[in-house]
PDB file of N, CA and C in Angstrom:
ATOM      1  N   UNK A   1      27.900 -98.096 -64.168  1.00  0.00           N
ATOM      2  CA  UNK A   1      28.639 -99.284 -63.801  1.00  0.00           C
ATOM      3  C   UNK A   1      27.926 -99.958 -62.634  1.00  0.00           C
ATOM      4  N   UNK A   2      27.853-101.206 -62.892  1.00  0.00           N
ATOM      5  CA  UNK A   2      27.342-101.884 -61.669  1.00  0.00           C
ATOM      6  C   UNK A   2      27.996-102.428 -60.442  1.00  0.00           C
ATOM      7  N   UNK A   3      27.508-102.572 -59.732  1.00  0.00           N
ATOM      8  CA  UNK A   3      28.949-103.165 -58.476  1.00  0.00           C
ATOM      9  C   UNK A   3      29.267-104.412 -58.777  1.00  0.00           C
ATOM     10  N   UNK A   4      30.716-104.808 -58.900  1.00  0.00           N
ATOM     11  CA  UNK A   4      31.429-106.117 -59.007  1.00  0.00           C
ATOM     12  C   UNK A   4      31.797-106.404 -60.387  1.00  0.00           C
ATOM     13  N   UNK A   5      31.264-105.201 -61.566  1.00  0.00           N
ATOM     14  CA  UNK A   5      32.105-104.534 -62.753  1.00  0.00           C
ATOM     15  C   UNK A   5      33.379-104.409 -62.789  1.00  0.00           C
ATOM     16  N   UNK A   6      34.237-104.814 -64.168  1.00  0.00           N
ATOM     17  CA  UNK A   6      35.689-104.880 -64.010  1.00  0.00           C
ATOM     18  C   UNK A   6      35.855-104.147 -65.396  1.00  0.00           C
ATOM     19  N   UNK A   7      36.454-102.654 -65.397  1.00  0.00           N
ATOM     20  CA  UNK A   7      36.715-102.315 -66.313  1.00  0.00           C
ATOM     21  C   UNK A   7      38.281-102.482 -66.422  1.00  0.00           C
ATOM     22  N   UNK A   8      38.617-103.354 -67.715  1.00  0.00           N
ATOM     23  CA  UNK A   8      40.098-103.426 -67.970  1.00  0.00           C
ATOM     24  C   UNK A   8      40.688-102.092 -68.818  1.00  0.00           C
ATOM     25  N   UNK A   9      41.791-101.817 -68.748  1.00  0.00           N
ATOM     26  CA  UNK A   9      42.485-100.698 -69.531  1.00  0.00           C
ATOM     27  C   UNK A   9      43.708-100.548 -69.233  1.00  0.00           C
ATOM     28  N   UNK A  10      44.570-100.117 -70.106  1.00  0.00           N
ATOM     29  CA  UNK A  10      46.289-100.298 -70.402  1.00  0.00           C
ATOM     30  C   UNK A  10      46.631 -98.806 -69.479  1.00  0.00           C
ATOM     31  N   UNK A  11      45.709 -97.925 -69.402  1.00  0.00           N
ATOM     32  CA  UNK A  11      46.107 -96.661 -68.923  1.00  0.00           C
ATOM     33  C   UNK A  11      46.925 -95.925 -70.091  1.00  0.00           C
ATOM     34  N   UNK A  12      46.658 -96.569 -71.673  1.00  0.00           N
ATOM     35  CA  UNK A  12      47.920 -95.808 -71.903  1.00  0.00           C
ATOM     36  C   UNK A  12      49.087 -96.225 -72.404  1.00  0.00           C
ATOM     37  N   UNK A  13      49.558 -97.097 -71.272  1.00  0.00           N
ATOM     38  CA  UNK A  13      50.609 -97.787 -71.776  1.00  0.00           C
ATOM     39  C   UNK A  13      50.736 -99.165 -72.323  1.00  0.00           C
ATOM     40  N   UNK A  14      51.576 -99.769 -73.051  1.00  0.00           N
ATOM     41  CA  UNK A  14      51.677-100.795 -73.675  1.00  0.00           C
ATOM     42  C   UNK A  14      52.135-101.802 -72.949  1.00  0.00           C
ATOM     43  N   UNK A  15      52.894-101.579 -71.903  1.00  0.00           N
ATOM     44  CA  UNK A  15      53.704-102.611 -70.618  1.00  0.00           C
ATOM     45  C   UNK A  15      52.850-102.750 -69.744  1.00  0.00           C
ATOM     46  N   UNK A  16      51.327-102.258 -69.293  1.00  0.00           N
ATOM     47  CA  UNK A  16      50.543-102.269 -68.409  1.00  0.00           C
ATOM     48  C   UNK A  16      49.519-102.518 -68.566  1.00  0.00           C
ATOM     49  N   UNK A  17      48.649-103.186 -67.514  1.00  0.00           N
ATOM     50  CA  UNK A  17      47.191-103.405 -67.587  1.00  0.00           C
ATOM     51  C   UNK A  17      46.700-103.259 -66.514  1.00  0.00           C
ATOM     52  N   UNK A  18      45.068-102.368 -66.589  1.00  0.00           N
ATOM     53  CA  UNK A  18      44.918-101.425 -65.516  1.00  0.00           C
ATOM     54  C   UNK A  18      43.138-101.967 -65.187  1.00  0.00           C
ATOM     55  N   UNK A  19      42.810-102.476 -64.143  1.00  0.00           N
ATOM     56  CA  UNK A  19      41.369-102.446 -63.945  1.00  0.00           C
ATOM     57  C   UNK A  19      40.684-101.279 -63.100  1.00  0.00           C
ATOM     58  N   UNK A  20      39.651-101.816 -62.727  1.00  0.00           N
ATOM     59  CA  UNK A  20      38.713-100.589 -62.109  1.00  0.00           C
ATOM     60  C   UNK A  20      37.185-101.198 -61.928  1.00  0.00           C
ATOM     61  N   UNK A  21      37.448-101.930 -60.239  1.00  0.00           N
ATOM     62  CA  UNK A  21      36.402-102.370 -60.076  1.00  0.00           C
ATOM     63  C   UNK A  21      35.772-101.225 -58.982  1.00  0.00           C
ATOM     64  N   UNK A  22      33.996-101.483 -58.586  1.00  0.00           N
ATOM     65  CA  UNK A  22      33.587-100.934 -58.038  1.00  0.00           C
ATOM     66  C   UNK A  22      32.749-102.022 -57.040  1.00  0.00           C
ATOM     67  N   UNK A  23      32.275-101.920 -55.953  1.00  0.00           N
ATOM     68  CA  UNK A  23      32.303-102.981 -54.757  1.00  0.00           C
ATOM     69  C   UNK A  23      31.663-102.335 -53.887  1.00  0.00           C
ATOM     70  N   UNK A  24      30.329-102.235 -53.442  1.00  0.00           N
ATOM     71  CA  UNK A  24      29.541-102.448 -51.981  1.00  0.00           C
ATOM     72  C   UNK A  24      30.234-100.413 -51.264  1.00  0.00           C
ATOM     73  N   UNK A  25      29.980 -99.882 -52.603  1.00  0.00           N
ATOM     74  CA  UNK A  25      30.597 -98.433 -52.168  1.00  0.00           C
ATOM     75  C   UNK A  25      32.288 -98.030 -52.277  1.00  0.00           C
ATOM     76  N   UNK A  26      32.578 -98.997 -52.761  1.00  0.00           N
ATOM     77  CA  UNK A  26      34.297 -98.561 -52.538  1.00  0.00           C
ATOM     78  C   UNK A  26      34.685 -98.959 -54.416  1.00  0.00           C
ATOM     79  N   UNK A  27      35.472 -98.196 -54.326  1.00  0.00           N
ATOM     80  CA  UNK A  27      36.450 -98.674 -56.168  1.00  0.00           C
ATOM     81  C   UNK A  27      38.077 -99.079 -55.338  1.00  0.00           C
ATOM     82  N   UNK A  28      37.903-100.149 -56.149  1.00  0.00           N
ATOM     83  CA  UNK A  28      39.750-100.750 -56.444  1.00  0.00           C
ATOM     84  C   UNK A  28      39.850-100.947 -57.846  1.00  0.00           C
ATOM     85  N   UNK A  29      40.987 -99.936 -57.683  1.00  0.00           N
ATOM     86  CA  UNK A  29      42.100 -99.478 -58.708  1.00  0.00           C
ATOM     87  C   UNK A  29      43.544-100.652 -58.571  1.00  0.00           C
ATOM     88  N   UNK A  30      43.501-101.243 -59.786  1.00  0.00           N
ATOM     89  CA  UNK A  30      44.540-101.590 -60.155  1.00  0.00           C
ATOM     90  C   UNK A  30      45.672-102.248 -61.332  1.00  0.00           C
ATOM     91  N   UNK A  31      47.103-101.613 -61.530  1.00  0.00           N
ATOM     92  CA  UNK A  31      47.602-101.325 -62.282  1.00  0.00           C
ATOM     93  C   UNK A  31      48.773-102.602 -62.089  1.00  0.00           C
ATOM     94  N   UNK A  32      49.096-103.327 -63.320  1.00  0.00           N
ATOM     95  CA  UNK A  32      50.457-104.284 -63.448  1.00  0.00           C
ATOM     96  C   UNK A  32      51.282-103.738 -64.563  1.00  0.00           C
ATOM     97  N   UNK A  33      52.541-103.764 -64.084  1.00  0.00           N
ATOM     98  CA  UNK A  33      53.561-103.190 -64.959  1.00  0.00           C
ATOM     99  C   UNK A  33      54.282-104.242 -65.213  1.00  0.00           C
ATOM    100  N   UNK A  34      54.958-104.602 -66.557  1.00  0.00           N
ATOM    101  CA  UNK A  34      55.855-105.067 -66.973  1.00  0.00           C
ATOM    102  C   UNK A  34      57.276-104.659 -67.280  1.00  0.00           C
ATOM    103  N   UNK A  35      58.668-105.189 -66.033  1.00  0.00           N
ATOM    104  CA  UNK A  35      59.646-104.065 -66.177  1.00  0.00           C
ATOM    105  C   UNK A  35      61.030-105.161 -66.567  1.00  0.00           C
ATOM    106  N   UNK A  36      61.311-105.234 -67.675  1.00  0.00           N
ATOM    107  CA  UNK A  36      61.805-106.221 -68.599  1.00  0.00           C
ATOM    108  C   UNK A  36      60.989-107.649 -68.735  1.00  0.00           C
ATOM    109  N   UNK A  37      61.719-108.573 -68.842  1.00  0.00           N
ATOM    110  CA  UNK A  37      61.559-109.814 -68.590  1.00  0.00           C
ATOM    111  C   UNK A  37      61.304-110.994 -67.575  1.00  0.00           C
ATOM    112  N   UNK A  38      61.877-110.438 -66.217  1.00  0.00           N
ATOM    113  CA  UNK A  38      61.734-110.842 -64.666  1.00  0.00           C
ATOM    114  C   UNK A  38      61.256-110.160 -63.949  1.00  0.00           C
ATOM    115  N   UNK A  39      60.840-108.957 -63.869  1.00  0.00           N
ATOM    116  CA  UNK A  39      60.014-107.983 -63.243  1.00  0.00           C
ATOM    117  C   UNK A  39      58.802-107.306 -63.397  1.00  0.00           C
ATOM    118  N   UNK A  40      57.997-107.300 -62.809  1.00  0.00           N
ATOM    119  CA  UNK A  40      56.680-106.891 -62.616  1.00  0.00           C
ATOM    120  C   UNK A  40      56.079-106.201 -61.279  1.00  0.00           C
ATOM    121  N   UNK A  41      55.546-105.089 -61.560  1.00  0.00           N
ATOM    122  CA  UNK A  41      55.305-104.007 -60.244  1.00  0.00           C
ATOM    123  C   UNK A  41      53.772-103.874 -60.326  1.00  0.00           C
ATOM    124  N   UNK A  42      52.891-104.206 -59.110  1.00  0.00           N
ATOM    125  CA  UNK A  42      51.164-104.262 -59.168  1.00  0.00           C
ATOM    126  C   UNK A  42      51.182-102.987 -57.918  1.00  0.00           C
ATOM    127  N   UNK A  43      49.959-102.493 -58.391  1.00  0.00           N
ATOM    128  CA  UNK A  43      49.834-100.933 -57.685  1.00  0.00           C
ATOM    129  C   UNK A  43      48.060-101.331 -57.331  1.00  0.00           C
ATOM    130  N   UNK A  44      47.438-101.448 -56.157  1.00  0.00           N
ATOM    131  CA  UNK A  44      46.380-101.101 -55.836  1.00  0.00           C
ATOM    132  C   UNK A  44      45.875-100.184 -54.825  1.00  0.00           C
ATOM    133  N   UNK A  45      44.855 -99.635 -55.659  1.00  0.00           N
ATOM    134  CA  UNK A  45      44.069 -98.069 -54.858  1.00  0.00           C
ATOM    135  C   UNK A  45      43.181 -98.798 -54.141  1.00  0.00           C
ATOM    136  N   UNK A  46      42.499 -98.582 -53.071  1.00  0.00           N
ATOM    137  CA  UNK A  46      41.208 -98.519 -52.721  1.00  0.00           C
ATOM    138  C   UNK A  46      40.508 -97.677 -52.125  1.00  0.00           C
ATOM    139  N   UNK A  47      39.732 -97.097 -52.551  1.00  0.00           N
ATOM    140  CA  UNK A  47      38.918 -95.427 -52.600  1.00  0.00           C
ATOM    141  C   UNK A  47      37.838 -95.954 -51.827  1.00  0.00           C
ATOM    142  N   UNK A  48      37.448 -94.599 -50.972  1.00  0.00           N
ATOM    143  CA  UNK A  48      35.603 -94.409 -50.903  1.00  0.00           C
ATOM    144  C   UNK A  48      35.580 -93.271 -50.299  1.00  0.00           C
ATOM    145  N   UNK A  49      33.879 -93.215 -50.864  1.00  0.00           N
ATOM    146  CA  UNK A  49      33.695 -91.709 -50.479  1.00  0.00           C
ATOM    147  C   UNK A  49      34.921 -90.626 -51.389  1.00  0.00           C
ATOM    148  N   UNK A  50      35.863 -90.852 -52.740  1.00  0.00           N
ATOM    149  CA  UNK A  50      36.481 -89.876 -53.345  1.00  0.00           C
ATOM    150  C   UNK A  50      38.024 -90.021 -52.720  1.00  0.00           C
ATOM    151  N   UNK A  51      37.756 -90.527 -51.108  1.00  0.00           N
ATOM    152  CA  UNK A  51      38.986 -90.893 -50.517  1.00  0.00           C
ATOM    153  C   UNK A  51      39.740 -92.153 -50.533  1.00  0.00           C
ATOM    154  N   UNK A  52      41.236 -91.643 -51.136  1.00  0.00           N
ATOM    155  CA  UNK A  52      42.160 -93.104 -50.750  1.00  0.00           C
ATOM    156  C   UNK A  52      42.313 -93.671 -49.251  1.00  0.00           C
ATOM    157  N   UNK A  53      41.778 -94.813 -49.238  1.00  0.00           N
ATOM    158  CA  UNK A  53      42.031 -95.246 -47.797  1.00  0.00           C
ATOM    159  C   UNK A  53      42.860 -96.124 -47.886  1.00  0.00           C
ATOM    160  N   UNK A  54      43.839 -97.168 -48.333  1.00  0.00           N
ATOM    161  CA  UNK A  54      44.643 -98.095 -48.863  1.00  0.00           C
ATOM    162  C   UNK A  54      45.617 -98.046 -50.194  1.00  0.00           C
ATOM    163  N   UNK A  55      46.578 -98.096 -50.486  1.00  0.00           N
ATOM    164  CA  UNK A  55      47.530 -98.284 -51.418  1.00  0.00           C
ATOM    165  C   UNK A  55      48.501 -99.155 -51.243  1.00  0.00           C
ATOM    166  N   UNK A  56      48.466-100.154 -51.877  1.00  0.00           N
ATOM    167  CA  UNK A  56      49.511-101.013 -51.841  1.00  0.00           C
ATOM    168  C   UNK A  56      50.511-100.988 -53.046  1.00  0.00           C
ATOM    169  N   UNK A  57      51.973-101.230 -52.903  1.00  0.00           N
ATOM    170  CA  UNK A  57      52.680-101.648 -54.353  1.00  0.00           C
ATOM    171  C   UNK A  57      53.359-103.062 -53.683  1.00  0.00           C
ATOM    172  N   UNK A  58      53.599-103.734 -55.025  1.00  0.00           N
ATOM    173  CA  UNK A  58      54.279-104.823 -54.752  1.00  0.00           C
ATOM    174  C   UNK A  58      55.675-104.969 -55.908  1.00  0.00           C
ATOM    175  N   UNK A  59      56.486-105.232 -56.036  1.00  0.00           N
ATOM    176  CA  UNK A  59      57.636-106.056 -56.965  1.00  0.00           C
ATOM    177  C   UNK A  59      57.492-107.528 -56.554  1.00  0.00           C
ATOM    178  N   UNK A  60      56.960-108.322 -57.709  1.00  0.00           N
ATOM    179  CA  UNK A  60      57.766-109.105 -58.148  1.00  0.00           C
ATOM    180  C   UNK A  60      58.253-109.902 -59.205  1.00  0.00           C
ATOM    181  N   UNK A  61      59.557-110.849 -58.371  1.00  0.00           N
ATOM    182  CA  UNK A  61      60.498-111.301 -59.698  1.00  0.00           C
ATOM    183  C   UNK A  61      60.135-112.796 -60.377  1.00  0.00           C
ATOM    184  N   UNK A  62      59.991-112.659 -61.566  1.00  0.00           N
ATOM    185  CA  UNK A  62      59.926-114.663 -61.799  1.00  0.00           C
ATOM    186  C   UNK A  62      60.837-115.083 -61.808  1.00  0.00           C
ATOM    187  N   UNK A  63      60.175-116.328 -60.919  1.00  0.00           N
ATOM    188  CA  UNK A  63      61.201-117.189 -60.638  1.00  0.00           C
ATOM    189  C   UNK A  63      60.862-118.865 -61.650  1.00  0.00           C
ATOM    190  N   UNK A  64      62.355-118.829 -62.252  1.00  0.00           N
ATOM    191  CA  UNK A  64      62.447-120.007 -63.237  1.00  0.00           C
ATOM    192  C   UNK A  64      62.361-121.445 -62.725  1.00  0.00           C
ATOM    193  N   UNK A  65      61.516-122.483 -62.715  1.00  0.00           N
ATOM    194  CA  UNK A  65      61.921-123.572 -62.110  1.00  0.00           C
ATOM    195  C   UNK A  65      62.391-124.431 -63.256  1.00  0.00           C
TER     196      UNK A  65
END
């Protein structure tokens, strides 16, 4: 893999879509969930050196205009 490569993947699941970039020595990991119709949960890793140094989650809701 080269740096600034974006591997996409579901992980698996059918409600989710999962990348996996790699960057100047570090990988970010990250995962979007679909949780009905108004909800959505994003999960990012950021690794180096094998180590997590960052994790973020987020919720959120759509909003209808």
């Amino acid at each position: 893999m080269n740096p600034g490569d974006c591997i996409l993947d579901g992980f698996g699941q059918t409600d989710s879509l999962g990348s996996r970039t790699e960057y100047n020595g570090s990988v970010f990991e990250k995962e979007i969930r679909q949780i009905g119709a108004n909800y959505r949960t994003r999960q990012t890793i950021i690794s180096s050196a094998a180590e997590h140094k960052t994790i973020g989650q987020y919720l959120e809701k759509r909003i209808d205009r």
